[in-house]
C-alpha atoms as a PDB file:
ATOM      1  CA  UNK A   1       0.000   0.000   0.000  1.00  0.00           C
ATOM      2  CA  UNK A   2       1.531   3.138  -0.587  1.00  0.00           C
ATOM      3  CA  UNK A   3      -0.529   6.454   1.019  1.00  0.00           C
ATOM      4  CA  UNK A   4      -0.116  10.241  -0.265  1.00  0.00           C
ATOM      5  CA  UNK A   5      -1.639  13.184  -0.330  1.00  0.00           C
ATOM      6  CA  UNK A   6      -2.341  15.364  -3.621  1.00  0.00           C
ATOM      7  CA  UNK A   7      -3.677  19.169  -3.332  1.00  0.00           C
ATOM      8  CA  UNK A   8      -6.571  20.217  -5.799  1.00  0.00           C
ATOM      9  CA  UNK A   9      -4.301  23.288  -6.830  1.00  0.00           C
ATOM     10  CA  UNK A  10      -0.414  22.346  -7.305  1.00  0.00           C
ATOM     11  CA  UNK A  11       0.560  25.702  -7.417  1.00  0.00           C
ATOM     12  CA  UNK A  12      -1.333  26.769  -4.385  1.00  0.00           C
ATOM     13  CA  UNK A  13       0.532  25.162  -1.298  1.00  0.00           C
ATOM     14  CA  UNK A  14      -1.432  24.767   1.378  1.00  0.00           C
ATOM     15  CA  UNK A  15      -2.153  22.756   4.531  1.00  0.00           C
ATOM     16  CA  UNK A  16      -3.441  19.017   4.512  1.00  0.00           C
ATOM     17  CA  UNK A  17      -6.783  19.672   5.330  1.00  0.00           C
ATOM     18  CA  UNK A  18      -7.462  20.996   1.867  1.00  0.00           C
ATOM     19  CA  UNK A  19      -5.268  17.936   0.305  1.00  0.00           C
ATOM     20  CA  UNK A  20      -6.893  15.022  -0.967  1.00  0.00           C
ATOM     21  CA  UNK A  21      -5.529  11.499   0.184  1.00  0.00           C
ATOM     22  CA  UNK A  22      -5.045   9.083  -1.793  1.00  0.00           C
ATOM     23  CA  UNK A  23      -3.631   5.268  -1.137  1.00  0.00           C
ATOM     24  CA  UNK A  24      -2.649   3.008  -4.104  1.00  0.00           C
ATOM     25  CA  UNK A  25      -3.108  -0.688  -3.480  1.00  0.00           C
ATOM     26  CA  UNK A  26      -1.118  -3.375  -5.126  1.00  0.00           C
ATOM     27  CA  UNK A  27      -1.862  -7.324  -5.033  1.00  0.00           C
ATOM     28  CA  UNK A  28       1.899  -8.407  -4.411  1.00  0.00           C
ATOM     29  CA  UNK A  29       0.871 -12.129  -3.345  1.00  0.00           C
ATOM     30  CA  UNK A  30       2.266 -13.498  -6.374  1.00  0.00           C
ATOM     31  CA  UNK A  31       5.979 -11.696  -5.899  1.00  0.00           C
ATOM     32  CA  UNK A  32       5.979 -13.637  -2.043  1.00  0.00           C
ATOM     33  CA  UNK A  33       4.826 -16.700  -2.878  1.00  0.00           C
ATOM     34  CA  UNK A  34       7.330 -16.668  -5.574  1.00  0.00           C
ATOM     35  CA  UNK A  35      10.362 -15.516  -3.378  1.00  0.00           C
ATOM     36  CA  UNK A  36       9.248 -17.960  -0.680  1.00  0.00           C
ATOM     37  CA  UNK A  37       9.972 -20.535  -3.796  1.00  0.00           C
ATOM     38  CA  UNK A  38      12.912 -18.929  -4.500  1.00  0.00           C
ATOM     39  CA  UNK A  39      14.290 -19.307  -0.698  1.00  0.00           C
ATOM     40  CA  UNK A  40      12.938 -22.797  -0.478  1.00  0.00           C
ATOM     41  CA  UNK A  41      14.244 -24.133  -3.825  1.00  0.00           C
ATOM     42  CA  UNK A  42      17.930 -22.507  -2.768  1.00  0.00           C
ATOM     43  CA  UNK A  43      18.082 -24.316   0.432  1.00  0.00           C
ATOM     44  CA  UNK A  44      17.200 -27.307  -1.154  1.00  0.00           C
ATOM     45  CA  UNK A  45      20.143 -26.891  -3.747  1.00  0.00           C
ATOM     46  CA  UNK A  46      22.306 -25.965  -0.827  1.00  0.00           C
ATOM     47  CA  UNK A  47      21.173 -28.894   1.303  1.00  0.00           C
ATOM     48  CA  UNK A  48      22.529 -31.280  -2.550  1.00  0.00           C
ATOM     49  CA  UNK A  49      25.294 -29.691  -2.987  1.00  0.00           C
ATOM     50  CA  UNK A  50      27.072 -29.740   0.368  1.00  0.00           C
ATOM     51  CA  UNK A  51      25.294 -33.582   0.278  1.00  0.00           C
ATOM     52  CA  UNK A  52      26.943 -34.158  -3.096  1.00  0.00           C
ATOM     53  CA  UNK A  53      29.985 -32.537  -2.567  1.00  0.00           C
ATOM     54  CA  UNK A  54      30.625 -35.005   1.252  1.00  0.00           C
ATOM     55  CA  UNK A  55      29.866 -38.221  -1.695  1.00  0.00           C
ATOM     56  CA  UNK A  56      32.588 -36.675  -3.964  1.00  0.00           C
ATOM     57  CA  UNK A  57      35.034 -35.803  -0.865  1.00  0.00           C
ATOM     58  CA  UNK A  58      34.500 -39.913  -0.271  1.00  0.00           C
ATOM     59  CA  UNK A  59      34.775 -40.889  -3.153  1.00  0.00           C
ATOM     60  CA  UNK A  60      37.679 -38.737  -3.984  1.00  0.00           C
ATOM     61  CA  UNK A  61      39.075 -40.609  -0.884  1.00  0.00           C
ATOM     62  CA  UNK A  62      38.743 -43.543  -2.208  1.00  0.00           C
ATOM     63  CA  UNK A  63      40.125 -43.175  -5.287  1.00  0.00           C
ATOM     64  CA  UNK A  64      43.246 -42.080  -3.769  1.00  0.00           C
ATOM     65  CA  UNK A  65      43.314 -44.954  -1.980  1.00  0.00           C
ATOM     66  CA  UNK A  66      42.656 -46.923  -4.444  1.00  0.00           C
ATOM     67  CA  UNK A  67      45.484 -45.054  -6.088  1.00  0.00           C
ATOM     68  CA  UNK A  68      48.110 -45.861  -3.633  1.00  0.00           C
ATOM     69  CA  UNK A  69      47.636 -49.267  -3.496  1.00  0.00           C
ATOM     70  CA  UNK A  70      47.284 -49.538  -7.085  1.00  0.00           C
ATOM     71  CA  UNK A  71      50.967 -47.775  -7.579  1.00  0.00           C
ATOM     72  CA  UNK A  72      51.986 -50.377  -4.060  1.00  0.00           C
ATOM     73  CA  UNK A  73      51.076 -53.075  -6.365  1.00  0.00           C
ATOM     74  CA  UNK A  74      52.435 -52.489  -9.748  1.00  0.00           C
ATOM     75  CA  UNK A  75      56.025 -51.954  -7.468  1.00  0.00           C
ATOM     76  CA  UNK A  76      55.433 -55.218  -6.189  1.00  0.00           C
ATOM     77  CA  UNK A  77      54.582 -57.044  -9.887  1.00  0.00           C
ATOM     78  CA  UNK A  78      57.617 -55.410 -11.405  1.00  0.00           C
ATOM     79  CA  UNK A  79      60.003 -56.224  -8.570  1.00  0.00           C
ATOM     80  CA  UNK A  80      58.079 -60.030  -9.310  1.00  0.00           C
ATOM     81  CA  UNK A  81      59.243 -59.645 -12.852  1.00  0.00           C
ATOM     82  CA  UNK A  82      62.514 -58.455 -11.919  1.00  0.00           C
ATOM     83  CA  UNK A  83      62.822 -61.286  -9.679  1.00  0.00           C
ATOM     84  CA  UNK A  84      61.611 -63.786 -12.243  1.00  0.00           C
ATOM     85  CA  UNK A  85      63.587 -62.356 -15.266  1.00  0.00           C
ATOM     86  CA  UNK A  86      66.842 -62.152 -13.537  1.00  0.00           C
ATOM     87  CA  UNK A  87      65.439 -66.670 -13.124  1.00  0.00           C
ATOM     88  CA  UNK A  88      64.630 -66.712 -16.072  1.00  0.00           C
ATOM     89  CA  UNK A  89      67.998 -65.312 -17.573  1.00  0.00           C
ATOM     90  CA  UNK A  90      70.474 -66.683 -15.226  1.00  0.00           C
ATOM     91  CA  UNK A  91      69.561 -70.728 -15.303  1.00  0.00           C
ATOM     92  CA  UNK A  92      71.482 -72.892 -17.357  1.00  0.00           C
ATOM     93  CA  UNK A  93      68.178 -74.176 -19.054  1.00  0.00           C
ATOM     94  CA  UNK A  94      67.705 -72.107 -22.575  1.00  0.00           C
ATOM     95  CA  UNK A  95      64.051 -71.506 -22.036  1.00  0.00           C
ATOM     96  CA  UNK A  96      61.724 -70.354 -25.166  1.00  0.00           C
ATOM     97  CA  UNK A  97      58.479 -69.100 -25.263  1.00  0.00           C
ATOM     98  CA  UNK A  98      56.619 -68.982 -27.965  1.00  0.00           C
ATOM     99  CA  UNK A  99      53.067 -66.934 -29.085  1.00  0.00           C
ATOM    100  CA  UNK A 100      51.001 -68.308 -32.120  1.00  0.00           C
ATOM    101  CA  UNK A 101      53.926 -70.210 -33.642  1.00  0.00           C
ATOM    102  CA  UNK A 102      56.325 -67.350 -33.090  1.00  0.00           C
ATOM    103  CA  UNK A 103      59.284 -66.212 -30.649  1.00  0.00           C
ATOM    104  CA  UNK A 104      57.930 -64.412 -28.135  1.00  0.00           C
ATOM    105  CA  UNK A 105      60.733 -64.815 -25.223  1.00  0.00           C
ATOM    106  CA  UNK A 106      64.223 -66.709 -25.212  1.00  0.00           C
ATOM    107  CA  UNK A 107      66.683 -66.545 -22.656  1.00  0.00           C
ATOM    108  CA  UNK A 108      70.502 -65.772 -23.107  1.00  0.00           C
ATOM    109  CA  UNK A 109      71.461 -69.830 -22.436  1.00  0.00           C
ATOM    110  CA  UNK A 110      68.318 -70.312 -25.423  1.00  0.00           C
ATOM    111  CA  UNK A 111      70.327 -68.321 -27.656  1.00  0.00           C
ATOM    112  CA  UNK A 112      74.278 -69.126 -26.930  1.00  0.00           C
ATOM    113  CA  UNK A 113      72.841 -72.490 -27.785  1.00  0.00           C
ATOM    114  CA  UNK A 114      71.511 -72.134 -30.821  1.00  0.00           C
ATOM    115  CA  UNK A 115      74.289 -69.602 -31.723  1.00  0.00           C
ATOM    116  CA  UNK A 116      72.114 -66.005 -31.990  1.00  0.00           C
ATOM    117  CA  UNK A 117      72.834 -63.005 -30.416  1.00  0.00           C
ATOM    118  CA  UNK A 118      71.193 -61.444 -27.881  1.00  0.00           C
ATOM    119  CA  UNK A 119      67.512 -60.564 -29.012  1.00  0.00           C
ATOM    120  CA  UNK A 120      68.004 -61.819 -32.310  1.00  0.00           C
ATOM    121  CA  UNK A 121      65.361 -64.757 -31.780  1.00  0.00           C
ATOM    122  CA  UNK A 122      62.317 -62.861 -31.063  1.00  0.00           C
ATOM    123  CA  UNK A 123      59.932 -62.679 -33.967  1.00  0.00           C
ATOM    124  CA  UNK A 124      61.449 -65.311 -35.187  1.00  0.00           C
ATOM    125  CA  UNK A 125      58.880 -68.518 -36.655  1.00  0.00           C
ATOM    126  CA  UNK A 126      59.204 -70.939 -34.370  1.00  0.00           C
ATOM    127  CA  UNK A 127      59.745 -73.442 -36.962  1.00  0.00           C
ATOM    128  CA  UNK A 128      62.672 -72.110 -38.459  1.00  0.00           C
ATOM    129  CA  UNK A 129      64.770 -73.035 -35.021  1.00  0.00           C
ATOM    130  CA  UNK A 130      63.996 -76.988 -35.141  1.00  0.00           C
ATOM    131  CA  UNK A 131      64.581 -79.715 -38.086  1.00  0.00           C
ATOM    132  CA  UNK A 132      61.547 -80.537 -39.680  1.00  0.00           C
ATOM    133  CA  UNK A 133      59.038 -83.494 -37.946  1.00  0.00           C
ATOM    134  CA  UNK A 134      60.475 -82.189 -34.587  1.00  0.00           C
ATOM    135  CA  UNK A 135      58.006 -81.982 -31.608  1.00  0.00           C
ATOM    136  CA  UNK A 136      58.384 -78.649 -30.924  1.00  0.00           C
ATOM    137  CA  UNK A 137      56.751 -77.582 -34.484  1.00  0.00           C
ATOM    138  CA  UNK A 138      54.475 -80.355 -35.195  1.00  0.00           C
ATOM    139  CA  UNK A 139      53.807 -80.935 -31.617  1.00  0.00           C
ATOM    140  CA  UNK A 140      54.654 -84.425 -31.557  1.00  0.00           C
ATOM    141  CA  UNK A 141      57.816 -86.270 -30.507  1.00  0.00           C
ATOM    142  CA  UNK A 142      60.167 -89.299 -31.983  1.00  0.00           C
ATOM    143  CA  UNK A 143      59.168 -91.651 -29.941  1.00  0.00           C
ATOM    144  CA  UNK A 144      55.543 -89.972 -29.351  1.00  0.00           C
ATOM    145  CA  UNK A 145      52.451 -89.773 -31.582  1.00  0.00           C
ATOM    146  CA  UNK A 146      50.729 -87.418 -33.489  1.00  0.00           C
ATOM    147  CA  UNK A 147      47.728 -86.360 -31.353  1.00  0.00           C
ATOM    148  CA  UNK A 148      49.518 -86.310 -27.690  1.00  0.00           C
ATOM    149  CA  UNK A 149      52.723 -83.919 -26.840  1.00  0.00           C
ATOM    150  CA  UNK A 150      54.445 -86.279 -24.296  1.00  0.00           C
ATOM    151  CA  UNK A 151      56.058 -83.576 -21.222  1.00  0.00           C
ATOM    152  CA  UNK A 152      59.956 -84.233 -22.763  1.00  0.00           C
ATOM    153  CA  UNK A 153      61.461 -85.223 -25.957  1.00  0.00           C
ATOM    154  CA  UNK A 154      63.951 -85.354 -27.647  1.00  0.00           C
ATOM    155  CA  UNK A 155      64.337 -82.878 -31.145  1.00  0.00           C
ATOM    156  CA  UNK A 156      66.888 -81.616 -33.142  1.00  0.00           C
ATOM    157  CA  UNK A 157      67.366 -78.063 -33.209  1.00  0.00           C
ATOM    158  CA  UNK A 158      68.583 -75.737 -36.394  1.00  0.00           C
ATOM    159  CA  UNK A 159      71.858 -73.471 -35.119  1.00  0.00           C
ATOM    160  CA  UNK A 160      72.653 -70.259 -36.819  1.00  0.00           C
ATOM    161  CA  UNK A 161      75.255 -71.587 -38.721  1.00  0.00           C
ATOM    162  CA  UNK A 162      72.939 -74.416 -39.855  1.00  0.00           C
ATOM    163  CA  UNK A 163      74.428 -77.110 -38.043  1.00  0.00           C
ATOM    164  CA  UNK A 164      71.943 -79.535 -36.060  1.00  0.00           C
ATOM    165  CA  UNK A 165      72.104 -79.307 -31.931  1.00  0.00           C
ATOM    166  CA  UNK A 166      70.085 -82.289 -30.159  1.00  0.00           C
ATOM    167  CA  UNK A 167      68.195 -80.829 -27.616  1.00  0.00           C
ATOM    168  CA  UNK A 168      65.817 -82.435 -25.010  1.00  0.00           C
ATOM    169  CA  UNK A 169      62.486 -80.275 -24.950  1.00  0.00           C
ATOM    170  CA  UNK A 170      60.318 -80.044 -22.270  1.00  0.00           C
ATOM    171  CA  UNK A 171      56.709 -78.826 -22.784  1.00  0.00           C
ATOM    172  CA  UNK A 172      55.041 -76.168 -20.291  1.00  0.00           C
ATOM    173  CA  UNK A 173      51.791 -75.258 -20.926  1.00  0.00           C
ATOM    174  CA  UNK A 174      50.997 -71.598 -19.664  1.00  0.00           C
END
């Protein structure tokens, strides 16, 4: 509501008795009810976002957690492989492993063997490194059959230089 008073002659100034009052009325309902809203909808938002931002905090927590002993582990597996390659490279077994037909991993001893230098075997067809109708190509054995790998055998392997090497093979299935 807003009250005033207006005189019937503007120029004439005069006391309020010869003023006429006047009060304007406006229907502001709408503008509280709305505000109200307003106040209601921004606690709600505040009461989300400090409850979404304590899941985040935990869940950030977690991750970092998560993080550590994700970094704890991978120190452990490569002090493993560490471990296992230094095994791996200092027996006096040559040891081959091979992926679809095909070099994937010899050891130095594998190699002085066979007459290769160091690294020169991977990628190398496994078939190329043992005379033909040996068990470790055809996956059988001289004194074996066809359809059954015995655990060792006996094969002639293919040097470098082309000479033959026998050489007992054991099979490991990973």
């Amino acid at each position: 509501v807003k009250l005033g008073y207006v005189h019937p002659n503007s120029d004439v100034v005069g006391d309020a008795g010869d003023a006429h009052f006047f009060a304007v009325v406006e229907d502001i309902t709408r503008e509280k009810v709305a505000r109200r809203k307003v106040v209601e909808v921004n606690r709600e938002l505040q009461r989300l976002l400090e409850h979404r931002s304590l899941a985040l905090t935990e869940t950030n927590a977690h991750l970092r957690e998560a993080a550590t002993e994700l970094a704890d582990t991978r120190m452990a597996l490569e002090e493993t492989r560490r471990r296992h390659r230094l095994v791996l490279e200092n027996t006096m077994a040559g040891l081959l492993m091979a992926k679809r037909g095909v070099v994937a991993y010899c050891n130095y001893r594998f190699e002085e063997l066979l007459g290769y230098d160091r690294g020169e075997l991977v990628g190398v067809p496994v078939a190329r490194l043992f005379a033909p109708g040996c068990c470790a190509v055809r996956a059988t054995c001289l004194a074996g059959d066809n359809h059954h790998t015995p655990p060792e055998c006996v094969c002639r392997a293919v040097r470098a230089d082309g000479t033959k090497l026998w050489v007992r093979r054991a099979n490991i299935d990973f």
